[in-house]
Protein backbone atom coordinates (compact mmCIF):
# COMPACT_ATOMS: atom_id res chain seq x y z
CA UNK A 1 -29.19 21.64 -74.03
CA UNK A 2 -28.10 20.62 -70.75
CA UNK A 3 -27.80 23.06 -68.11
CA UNK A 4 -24.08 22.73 -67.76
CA UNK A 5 -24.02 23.72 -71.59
CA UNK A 6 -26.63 26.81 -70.88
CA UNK A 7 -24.82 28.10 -67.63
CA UNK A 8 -21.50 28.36 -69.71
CA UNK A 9 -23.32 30.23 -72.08
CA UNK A 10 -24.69 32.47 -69.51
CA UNK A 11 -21.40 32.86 -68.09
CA UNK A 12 -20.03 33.87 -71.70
CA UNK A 13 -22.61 36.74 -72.13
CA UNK A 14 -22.16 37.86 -68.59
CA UNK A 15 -18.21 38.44 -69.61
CA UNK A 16 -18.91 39.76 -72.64
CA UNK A 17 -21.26 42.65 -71.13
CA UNK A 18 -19.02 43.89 -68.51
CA UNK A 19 -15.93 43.37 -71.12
CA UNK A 20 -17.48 46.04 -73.36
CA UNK A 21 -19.33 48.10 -70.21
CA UNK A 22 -15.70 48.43 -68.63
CA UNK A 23 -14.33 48.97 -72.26
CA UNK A 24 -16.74 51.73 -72.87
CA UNK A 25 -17.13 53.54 -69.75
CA UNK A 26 -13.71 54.04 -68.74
CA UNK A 27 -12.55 54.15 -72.05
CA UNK A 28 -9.74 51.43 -71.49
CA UNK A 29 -9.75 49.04 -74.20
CA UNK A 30 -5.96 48.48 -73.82
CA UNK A 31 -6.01 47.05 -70.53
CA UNK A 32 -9.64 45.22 -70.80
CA UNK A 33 -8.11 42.00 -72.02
CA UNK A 34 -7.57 41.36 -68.72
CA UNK A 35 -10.81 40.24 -68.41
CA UNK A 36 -10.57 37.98 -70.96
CA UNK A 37 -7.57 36.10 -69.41
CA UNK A 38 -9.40 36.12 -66.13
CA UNK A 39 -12.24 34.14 -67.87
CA UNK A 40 -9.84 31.81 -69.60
CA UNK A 41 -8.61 31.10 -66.57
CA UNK A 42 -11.37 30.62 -65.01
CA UNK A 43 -12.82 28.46 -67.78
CA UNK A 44 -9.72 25.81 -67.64
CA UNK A 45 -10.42 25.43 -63.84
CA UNK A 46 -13.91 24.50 -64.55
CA UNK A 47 -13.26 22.61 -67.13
């Protein structure tokens, strides 16, 4: 793997973590996919 490949990865597992820490702790799975379009986001800039 290439480290382009491994930080996007990392970046994946980061955003998965706090998705379900945020999701868990304050109990608010309804509004949590904001994090997800955040990431989208940010992954079509990157990209």
């Amino acid at each position: 793997m290439d480290n382009k490949k491994i930080i996007n990865w990392i970046t994946a597992i980061i955003v998965a973590i706090i998705y379900l820490s945020v999701s868990f702790i304050f109990d608010i799975w309804t509004f949590s996919w904001i994090i997800w379009v955040v990431y989208a986001i940010y992954r079509f800039i990157v990209k």
